[in-house]
C-alpha atoms as a PDB file:
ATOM      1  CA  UNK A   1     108.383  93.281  96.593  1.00  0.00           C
ATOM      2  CA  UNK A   2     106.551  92.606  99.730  1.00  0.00           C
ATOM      3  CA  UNK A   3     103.002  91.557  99.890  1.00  0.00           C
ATOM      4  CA  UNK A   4     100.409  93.713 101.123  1.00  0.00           C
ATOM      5  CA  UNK A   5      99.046  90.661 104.303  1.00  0.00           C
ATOM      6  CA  UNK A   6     102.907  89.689 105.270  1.00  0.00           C
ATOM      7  CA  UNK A   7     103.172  93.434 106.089  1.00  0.00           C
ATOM      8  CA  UNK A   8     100.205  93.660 108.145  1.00  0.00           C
ATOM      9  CA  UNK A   9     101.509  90.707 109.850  1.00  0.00           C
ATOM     10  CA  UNK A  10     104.721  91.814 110.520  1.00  0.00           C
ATOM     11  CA  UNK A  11     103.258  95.060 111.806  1.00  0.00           C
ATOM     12  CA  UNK A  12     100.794  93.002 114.323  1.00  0.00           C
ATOM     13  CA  UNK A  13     103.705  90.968 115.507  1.00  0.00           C
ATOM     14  CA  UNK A  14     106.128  94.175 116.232  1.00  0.00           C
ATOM     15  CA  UNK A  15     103.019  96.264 117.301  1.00  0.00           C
ATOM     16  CA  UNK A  16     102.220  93.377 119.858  1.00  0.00           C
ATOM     17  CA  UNK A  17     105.626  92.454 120.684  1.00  0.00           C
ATOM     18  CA  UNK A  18     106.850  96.624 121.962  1.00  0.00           C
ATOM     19  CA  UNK A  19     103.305  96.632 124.213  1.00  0.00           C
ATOM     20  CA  UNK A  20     104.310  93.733 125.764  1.00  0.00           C
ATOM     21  CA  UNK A  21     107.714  94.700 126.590  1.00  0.00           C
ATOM     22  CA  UNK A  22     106.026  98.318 128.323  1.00  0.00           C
ATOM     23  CA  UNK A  23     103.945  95.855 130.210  1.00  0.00           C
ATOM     24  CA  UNK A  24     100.909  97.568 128.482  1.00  0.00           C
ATOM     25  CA  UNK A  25      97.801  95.773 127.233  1.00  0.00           C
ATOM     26  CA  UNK A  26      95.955  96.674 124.425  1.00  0.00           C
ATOM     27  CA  UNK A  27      93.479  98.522 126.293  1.00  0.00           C
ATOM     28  CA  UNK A  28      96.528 101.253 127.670  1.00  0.00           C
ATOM     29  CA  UNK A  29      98.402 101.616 124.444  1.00  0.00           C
ATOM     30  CA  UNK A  30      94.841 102.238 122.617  1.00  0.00           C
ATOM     31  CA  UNK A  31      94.017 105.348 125.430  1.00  0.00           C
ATOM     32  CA  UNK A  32      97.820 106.633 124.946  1.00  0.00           C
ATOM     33  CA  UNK A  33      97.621 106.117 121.395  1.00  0.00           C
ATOM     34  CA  UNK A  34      94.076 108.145 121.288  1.00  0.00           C
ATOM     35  CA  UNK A  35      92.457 105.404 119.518  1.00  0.00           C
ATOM     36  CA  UNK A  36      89.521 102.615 120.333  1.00  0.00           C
ATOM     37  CA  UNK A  37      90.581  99.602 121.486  1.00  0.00           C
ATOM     38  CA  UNK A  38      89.092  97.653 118.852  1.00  0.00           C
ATOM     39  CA  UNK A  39      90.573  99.121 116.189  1.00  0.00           C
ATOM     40  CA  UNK A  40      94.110  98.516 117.847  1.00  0.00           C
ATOM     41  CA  UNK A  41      93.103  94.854 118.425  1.00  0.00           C
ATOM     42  CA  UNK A  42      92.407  94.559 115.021  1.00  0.00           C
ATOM     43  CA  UNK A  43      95.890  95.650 113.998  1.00  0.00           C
ATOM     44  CA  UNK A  44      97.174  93.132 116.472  1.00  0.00           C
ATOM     45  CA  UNK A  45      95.138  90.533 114.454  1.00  0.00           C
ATOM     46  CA  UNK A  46      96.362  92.008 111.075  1.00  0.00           C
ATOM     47  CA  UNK A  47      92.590  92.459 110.170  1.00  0.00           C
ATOM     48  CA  UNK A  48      92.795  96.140 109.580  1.00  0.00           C
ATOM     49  CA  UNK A  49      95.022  98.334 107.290  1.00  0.00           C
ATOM     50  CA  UNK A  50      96.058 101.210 109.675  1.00  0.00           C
ATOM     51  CA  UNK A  51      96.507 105.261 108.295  1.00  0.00           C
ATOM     52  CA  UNK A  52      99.788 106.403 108.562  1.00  0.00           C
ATOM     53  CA  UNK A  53      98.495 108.751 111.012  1.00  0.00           C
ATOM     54  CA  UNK A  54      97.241 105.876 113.135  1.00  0.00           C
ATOM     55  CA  UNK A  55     101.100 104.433 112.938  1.00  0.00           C
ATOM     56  CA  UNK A  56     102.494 107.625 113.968  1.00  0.00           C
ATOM     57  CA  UNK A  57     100.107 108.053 116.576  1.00  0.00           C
ATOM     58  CA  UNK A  58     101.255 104.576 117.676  1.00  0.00           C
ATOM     59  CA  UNK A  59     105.131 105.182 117.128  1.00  0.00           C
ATOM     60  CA  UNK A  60     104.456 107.942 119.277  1.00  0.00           C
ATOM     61  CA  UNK A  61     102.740 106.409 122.466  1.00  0.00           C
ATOM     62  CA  UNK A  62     105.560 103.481 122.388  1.00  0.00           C
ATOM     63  CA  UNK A  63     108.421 105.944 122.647  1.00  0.00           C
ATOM     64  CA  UNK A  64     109.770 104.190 119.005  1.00  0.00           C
ATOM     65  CA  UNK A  65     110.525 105.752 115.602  1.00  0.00           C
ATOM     66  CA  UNK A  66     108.690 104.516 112.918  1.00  0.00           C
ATOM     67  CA  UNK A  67     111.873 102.411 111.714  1.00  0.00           C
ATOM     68  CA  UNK A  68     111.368 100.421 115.038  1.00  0.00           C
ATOM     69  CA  UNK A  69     108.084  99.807 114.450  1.00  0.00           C
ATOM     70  CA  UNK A  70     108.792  98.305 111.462  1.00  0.00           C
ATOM     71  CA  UNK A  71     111.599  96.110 112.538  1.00  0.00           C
ATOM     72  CA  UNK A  72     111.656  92.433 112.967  1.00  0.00           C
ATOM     73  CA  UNK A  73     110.867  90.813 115.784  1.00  0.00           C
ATOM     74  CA  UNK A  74     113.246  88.383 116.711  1.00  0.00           C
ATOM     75  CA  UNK A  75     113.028  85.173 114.004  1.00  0.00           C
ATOM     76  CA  UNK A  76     110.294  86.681 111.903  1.00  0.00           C
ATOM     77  CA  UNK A  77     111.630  89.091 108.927  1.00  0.00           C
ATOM     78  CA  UNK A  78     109.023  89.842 106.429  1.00  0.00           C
ATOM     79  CA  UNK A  79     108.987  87.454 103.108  1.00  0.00           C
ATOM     80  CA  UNK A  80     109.015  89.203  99.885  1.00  0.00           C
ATOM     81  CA  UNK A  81     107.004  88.096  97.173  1.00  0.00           C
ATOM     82  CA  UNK A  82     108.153  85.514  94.735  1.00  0.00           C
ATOM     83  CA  UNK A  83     109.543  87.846  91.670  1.00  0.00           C
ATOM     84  CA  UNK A  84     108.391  87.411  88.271  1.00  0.00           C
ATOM     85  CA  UNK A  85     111.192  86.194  85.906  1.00  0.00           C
ATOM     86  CA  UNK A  86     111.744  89.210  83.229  1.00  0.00           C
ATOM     87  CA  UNK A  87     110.380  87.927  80.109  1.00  0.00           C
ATOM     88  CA  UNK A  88     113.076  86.345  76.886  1.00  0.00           C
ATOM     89  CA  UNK A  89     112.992  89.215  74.166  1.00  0.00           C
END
């Protein structure tokens, strides 16, 4: 099971790492992405929980499916969550 932060993190890092490779700051993926630039740089930060509209919308203005944007960037997979052990009956 992931956890809920690690995915936002992973997101920020793969959001952060496909503007950079367009050469884009935050400020030109947020206008092609019709969305403030705040909001955006709080994804980057993995302070806010974006809609899956707001991903698409993303997806979209990168030119990436929404697989990509959920890939790992190079060296950082996301951790799942420590699993429970079942319990003895």
């Amino acid at each position: 099971m992931l956890v809920p932060t690690t995915v936002k993190e992973h997101l920020a890092l793969q959001l952060r790492q496909l503007r950079r490779e367009k050469g884009w700051s935050q400020e030109k993926l947020a206008e092609e992405a019709s969305m403030h630039r705040t909001y955006l740089a709080g994804i980057e930060r993995s302070l806010r929980n974006p809609s899956l509209e707001n991903l698409i919308k993303l997806a979209n203005a990168l030119g990436v499916t929404m697989t990509e944007l959920f890939d790992s960037p190079e060296g950082t997979a996301p951790k799942a969550a420590a699993r429970r052990k079942p319990r003895p009956k």
